[in-house]
Protein backbone atom coordinates (compact mmCIF):
# COMPACT_ATOMS: atom_id res chain seq x y z
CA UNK A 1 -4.05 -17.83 -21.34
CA UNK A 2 -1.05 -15.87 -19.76
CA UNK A 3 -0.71 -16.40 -15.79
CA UNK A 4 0.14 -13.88 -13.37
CA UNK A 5 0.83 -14.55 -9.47
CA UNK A 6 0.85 -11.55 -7.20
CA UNK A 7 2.83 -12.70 -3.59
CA UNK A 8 2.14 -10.56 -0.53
CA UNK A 9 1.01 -11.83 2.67
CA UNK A 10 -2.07 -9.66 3.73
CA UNK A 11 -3.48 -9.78 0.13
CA UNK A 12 -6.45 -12.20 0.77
CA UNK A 13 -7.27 -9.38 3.98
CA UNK A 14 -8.42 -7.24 0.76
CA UNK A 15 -9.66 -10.07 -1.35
CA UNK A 16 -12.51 -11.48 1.50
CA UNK A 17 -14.99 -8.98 2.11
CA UNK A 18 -15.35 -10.71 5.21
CA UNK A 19 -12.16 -10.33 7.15
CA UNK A 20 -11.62 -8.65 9.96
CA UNK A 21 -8.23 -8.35 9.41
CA UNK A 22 -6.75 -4.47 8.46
CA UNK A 23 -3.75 -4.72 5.92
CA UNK A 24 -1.33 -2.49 4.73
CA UNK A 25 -1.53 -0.01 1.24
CA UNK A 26 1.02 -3.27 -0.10
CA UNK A 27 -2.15 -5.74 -0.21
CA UNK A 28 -4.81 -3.29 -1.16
CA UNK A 29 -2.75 -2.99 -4.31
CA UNK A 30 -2.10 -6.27 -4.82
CA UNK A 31 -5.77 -7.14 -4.51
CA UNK A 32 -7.13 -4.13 -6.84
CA UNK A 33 -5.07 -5.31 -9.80
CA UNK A 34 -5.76 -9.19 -9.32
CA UNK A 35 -9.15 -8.36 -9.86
CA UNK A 36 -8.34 -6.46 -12.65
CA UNK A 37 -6.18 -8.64 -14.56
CA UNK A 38 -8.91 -11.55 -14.08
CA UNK A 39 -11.07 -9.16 -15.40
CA UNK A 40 -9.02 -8.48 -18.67
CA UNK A 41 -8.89 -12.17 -19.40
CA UNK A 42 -5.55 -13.05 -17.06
CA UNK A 43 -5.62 -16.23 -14.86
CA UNK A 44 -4.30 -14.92 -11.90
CA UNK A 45 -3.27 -16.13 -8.57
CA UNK A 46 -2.30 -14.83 -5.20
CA UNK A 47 0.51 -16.29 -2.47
CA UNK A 48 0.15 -14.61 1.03
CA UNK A 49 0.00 -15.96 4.68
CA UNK A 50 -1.98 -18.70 5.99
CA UNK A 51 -4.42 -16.87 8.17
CA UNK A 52 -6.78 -19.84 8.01
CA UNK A 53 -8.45 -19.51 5.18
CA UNK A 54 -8.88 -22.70 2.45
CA UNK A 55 -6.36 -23.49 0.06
CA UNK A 56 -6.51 -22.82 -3.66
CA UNK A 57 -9.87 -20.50 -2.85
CA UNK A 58 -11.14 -18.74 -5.40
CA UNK A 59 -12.64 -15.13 -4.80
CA UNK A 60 -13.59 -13.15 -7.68
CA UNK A 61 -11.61 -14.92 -10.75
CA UNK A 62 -8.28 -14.60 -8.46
CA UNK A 63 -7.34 -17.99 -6.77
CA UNK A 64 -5.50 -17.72 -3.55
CA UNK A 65 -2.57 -20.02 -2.50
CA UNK A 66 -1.56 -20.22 0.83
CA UNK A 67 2.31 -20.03 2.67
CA UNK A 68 2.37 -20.69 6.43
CA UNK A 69 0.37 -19.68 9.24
CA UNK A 70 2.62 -16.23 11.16
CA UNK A 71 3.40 -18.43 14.51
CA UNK A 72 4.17 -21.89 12.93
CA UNK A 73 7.16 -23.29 13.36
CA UNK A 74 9.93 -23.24 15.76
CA UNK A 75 11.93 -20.29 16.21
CA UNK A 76 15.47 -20.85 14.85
CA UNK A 77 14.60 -23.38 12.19
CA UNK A 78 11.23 -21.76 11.15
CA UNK A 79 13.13 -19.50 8.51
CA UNK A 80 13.57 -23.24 6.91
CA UNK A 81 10.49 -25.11 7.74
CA UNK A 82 7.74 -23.82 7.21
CA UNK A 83 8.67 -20.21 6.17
CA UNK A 84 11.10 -21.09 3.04
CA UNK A 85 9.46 -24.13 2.32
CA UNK A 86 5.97 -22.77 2.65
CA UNK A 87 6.31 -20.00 0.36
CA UNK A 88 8.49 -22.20 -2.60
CA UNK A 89 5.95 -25.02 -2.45
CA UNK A 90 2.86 -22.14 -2.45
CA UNK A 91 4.61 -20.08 -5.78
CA UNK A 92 4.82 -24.13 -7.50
CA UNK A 93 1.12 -24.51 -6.86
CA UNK A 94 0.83 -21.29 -8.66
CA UNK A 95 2.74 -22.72 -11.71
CA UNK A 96 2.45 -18.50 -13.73
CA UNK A 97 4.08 -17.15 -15.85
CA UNK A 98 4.85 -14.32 -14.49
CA UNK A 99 5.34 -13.48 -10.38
CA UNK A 100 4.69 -9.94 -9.11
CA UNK A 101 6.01 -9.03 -5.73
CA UNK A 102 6.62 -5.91 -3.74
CA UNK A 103 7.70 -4.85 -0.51
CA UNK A 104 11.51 -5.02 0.65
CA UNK A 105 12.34 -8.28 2.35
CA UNK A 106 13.17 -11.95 1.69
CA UNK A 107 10.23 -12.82 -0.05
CA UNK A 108 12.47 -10.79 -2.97
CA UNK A 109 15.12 -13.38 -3.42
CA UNK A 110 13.44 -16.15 -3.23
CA UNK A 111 10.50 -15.15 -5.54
CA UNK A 112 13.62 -14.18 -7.81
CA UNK A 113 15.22 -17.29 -7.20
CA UNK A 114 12.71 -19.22 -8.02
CA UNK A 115 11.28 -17.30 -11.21
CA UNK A 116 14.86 -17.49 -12.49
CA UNK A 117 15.23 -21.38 -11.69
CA UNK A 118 12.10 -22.80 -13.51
CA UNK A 119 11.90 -20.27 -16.46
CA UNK A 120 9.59 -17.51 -15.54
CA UNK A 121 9.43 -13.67 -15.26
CA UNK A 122 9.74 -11.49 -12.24
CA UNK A 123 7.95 -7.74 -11.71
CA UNK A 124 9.39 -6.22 -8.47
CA UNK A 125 6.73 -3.16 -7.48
CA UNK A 126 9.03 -0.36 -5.15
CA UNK A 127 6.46 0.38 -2.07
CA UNK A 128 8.56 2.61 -0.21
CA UNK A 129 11.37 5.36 -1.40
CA UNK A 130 13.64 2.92 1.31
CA UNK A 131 13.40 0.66 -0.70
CA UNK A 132 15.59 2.51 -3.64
CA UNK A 133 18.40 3.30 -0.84
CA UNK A 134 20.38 0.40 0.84
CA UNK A 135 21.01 2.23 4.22
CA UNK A 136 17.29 3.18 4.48
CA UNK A 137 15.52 -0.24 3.71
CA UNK A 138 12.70 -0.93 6.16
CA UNK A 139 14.37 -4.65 6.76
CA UNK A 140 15.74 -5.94 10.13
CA UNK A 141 18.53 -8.52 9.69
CA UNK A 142 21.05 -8.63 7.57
CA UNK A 143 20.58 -11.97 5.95
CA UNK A 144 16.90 -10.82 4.86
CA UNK A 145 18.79 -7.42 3.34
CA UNK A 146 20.97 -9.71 1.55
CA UNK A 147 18.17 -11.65 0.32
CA UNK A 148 16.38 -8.60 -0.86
CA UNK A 149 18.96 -7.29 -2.72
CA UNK A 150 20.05 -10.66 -4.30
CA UNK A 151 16.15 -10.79 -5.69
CA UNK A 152 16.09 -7.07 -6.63
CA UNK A 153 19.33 -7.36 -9.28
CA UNK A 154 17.67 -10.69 -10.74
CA UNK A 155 14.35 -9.72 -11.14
CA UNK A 156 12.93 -8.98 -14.54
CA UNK A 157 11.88 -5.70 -14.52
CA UNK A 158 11.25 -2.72 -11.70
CA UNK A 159 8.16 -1.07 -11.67
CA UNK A 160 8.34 2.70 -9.57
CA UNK A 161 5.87 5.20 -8.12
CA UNK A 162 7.78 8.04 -9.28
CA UNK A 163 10.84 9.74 -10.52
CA UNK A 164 12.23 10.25 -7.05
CA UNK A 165 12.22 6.12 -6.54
CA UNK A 166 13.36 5.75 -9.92
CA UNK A 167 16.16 7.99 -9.97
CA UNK A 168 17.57 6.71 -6.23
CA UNK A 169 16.89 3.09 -7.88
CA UNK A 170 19.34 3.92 -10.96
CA UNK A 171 21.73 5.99 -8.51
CA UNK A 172 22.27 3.20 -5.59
CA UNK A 173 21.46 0.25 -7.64
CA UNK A 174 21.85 0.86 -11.37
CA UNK A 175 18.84 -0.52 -12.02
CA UNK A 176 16.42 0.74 -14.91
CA UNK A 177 12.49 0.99 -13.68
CA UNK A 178 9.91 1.61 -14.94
CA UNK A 179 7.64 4.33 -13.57
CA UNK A 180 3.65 3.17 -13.62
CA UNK A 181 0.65 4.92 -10.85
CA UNK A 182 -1.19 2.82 -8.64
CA UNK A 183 -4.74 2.02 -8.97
CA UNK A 184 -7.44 3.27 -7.07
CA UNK A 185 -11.04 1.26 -6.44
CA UNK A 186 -13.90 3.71 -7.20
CA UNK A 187 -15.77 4.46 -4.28
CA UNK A 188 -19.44 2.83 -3.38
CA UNK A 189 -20.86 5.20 -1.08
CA UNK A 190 -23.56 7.55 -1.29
CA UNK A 191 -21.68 11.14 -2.38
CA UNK A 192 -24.42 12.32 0.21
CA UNK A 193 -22.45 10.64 3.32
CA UNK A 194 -22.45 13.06 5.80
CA UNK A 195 -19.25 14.86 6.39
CA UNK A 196 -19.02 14.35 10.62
CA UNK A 197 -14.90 13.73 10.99
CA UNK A 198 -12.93 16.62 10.09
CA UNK A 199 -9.97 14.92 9.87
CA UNK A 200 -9.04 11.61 9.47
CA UNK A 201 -5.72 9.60 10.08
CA UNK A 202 -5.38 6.17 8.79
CA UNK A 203 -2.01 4.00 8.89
CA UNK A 204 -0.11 1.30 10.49
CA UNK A 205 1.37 2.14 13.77
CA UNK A 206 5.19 2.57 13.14
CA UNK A 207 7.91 5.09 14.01
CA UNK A 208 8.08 6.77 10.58
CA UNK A 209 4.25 7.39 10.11
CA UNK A 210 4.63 9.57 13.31
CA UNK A 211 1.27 9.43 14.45
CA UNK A 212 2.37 11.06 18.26
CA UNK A 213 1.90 14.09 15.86
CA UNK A 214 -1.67 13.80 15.35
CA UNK A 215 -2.53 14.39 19.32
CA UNK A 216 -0.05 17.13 19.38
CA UNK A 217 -2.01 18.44 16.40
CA UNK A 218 -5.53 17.81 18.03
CA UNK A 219 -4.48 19.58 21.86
CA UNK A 220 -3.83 22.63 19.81
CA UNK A 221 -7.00 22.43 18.22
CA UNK A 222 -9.45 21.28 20.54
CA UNK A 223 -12.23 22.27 18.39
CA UNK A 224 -11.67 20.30 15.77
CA UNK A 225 -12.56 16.30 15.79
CA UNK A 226 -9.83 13.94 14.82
CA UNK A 227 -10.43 10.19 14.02
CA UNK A 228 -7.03 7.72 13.91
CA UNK A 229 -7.37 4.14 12.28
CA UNK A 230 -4.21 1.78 12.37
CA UNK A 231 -2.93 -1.42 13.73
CA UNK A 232 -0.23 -1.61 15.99
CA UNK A 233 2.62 -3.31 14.39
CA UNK A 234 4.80 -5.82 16.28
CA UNK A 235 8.05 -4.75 17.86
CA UNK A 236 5.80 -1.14 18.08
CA UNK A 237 4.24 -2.04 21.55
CA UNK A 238 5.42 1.20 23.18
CA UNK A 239 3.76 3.38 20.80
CA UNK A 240 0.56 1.87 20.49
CA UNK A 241 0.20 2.16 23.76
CA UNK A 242 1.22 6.06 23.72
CA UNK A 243 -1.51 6.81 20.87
CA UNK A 244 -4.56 4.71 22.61
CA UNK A 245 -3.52 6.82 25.71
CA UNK A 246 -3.30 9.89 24.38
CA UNK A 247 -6.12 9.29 22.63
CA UNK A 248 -8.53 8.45 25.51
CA UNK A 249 -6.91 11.63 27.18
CA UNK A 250 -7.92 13.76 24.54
CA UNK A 251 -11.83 14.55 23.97
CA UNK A 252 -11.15 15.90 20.18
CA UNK A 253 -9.32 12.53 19.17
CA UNK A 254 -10.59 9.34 18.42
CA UNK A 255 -8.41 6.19 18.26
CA UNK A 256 -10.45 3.31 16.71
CA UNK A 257 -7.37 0.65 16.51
CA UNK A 258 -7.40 -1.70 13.36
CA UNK A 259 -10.44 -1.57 10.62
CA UNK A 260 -10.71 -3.62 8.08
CA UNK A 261 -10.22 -2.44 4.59
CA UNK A 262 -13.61 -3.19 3.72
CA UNK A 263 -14.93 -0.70 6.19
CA UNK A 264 -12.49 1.90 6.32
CA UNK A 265 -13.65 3.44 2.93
CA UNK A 266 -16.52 4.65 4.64
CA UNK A 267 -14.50 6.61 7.08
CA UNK A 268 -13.07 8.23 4.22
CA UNK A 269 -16.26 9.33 2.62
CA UNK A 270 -17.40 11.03 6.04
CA UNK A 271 -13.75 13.10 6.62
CA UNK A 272 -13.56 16.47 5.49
CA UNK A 273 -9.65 16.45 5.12
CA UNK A 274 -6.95 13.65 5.52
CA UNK A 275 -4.28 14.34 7.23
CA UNK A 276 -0.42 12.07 6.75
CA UNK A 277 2.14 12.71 9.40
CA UNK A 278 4.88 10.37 7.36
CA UNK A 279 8.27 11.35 7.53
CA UNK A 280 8.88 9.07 4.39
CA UNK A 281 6.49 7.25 2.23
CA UNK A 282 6.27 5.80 -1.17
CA UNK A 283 3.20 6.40 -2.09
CA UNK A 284 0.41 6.24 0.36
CA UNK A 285 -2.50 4.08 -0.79
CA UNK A 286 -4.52 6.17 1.86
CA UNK A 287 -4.11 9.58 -0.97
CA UNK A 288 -6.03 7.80 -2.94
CA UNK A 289 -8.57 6.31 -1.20
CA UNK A 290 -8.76 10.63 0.31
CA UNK A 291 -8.91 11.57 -3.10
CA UNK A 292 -10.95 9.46 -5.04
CA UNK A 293 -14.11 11.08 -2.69
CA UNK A 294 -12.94 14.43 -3.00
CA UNK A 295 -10.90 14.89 0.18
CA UNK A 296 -8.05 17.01 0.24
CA UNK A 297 -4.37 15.66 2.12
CA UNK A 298 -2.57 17.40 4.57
CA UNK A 299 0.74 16.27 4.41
CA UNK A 300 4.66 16.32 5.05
CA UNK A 301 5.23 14.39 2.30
CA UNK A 302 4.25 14.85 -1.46
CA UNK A 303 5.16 12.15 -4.11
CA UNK A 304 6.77 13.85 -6.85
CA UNK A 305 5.39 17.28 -5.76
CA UNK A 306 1.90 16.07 -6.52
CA UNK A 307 -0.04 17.41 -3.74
CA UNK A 308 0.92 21.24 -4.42
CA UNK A 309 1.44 21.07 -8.66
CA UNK A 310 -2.23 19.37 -8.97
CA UNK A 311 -3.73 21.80 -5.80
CA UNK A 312 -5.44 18.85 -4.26
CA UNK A 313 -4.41 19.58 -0.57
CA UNK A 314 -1.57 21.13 1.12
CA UNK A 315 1.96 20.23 2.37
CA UNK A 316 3.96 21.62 5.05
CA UNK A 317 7.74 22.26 6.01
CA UNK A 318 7.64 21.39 9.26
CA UNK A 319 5.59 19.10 11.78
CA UNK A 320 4.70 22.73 13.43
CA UNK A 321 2.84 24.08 9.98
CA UNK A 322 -0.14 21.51 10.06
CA UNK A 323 -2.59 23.96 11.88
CA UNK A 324 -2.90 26.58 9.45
CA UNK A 325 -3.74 24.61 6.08
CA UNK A 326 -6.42 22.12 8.72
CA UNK A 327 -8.06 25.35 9.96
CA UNK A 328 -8.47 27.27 6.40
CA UNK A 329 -10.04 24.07 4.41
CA UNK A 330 -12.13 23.78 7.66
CA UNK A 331 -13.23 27.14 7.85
CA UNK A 332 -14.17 27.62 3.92
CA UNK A 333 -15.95 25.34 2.87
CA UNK A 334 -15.91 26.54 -0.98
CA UNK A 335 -12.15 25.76 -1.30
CA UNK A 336 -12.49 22.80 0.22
CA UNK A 337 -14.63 21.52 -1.67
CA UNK A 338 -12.50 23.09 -5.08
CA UNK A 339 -9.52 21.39 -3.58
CA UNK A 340 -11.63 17.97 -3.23
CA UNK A 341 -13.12 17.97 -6.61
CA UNK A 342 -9.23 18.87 -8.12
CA UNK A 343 -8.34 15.61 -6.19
CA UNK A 344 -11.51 13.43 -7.13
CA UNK A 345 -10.94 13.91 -11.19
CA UNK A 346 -6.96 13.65 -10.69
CA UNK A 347 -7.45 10.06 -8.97
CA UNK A 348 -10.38 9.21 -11.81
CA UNK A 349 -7.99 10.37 -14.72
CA UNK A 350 -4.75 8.59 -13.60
CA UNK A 351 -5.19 6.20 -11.33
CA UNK A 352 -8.03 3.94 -13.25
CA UNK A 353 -7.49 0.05 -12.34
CA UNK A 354 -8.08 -0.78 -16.41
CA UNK A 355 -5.64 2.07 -17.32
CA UNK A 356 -2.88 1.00 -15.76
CA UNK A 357 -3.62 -3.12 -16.07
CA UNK A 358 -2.94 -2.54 -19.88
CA UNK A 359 -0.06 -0.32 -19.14
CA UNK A 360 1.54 -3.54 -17.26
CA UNK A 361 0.22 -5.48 -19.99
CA UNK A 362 1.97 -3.41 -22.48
CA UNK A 363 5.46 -3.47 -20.46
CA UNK A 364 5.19 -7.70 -20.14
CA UNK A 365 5.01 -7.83 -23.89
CA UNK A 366 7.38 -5.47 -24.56
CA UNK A 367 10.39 -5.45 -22.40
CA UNK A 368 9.49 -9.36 -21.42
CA UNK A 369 8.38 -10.60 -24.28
CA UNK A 370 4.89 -12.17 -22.79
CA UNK A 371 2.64 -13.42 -24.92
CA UNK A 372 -0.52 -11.53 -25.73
CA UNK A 373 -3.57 -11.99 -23.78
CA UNK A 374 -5.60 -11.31 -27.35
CA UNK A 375 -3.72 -12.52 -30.54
């Protein structure tokens, strides 16, 4: 039996129903195909961050090996002890085959290093366009940039959300990718949830998701009822504070702070439209979660044109052209709801967790020569 380790530190967030913990689109991911490849016969494993759960847990099929807890250590010789040695020692107890890691950072190289060292395969997953651009890559010090792109040229292969990541990837890096969707989980509320938050805003609380956007949005249309859901990110202090002020000033907009991912689905099935204020994405987990129960995105940014070829929202130029496309799916129902159902059998059709399992499946065997899971 093939084995497959997936290393990102919020994953077990996702995995425990119980947590009250909110991650990031990165760990909802990793979760949904863990699952999935335990399902389709895989035994799979997952690295991420001590937040005090058990080590070498096992929730559904996917066992869950632990790093170091965020404030361990002491600074200046914590990048060693326990950070370094955390992680190496956590991807040994994992002992797969094959690693699978995303997100820009350190955890890159050394995944890398080590999959190269003992023998194994690496699958590097691009989660933002940054990622594909070495000037724009979401990292803070050099030494981690250098350790990202030392484990991005020795990884095994490159998986991409879409042309635009995989041409900048080729361009900047020469690197070859391979393009493959994300998966979605199918929704488990009632398709009778009543529709009471017109439009809903979910995402960490960073500079580039521009969420100060969403209360200049909302005082320009105080008749319409805005809900926000995100947790504010460290080194982001300033504007956490701005959006829970603005917020409370605001009788239209609701700022809820961090929900975990096992309740924010529900705030999804009771928004009429979703609305992304990202000046640069790769592609937002929150789309499908929107369009999966037939909510149409209002967005800035469109992943390979998605949003306007498949007519399952609207994008605009300019931070000053949300108003119009919120007010018209607001105001007629019928094309909402058109727009919705567009979006609900688009997500269904591409974006299945089996589907694109066996598509990874597929690329392991082929361009990494993996053994079969069935011979």
């Amino acid at each position: 039996m093939p084995k497959i380790c997936f290393v990102e530190s919020m994953t077990y967030s996702v995995l425990n129903p119980k947590s009250s913990r909110s991650p990031g689109g990165e760990a909802v991911q990793h979760a949904l195909l863990a699952r999935e490849f335990a399902r389709q016969g895989w035994e799979v494993s997952v690295v991420c961050r001590d937040i005090g759960q058990q080590d070498g847990e096992v929730i559904d099929g996917v066992r869950i090996w632990k790093t170091y807890h965020r404030d361990a250590g002491i600074p200046g010789v914590r990048f060693i002890y326990p950070r370094l040695t955390g992680l190496w020692r956590a991807l040994g107890r994992a002992d797969a085959d094959v690693y699978f890691q995303s997100c820009a950072g350190l955890n890159t190289g050394v995944v890398a290093h080590y999959a190269r060292l003992h023998g194994r395969k690496m699958v590097f997953r691009v989660a933002h366009d940054t990622d594909c651009v070495p000037d724009e890559v979401l990292v803070k010090n050099s030494r981690d940039r250098w350790l990202y792109e030392y484990g991005l040229n020795r990884t095994h292969l490159v998986s991409v959300q879409s042309d635009v990541q995989a041409n900048a990837l080729k361009e900047n890096y020469n690197l070859p990718s391979s393009i493959v969707n994300m998966v979605v989980q199918p929704p488990d509320e009632s398709p009778d949830t009543q529709k009471d938050i017109d439009v809903l805003w979910v995402n960490n609380l960073r500079a580039f998701k521009r969420p100060e956007l969403v209360y200049e949005i909302a005082k320009k249309m105080p008749d319409v009822r805005f809900v926000m859901i995100g947790s504010p990110m460290k080194g982001f202090d300033t504007l956490y504070e701005e959006v829970r002020r603005a917020a409370a000033e605001l009788p239209n907009l609701e700022y809820l702070g961090p929900v975990p991912y096992a309740k924010v689905n529900a705030y999804f099935a009771r928004a009429k439209l979703f609305l992304n204020t990202s000046d640069s994405e790769g592609f937002p987990n929150s789309y499908l979660q929107a369009w999966i129960r037939g909510v149409p995105v209002i967005s800035y940014f469109d992943p390979d044109g998605l949003i306007e070829s498949q007519r399952i929202g609207a994008t605009v130029a300019s931070q000053d052209d949300f108003c119009e496309p919120i007010a018209r799916l607001l105001r007629d129902e019928d094309e909402r709801n058109e727009v919705g159902a567009r979006g609900r059998q688009f997500a269904v059709s591409r974006y299945s967790p089996t589907a694109i399992v066996k598509e990874y499946q597929g690329l392991l065997e082929n361009e990494l020569g993996l053994k079969p899971v069935y011979e």
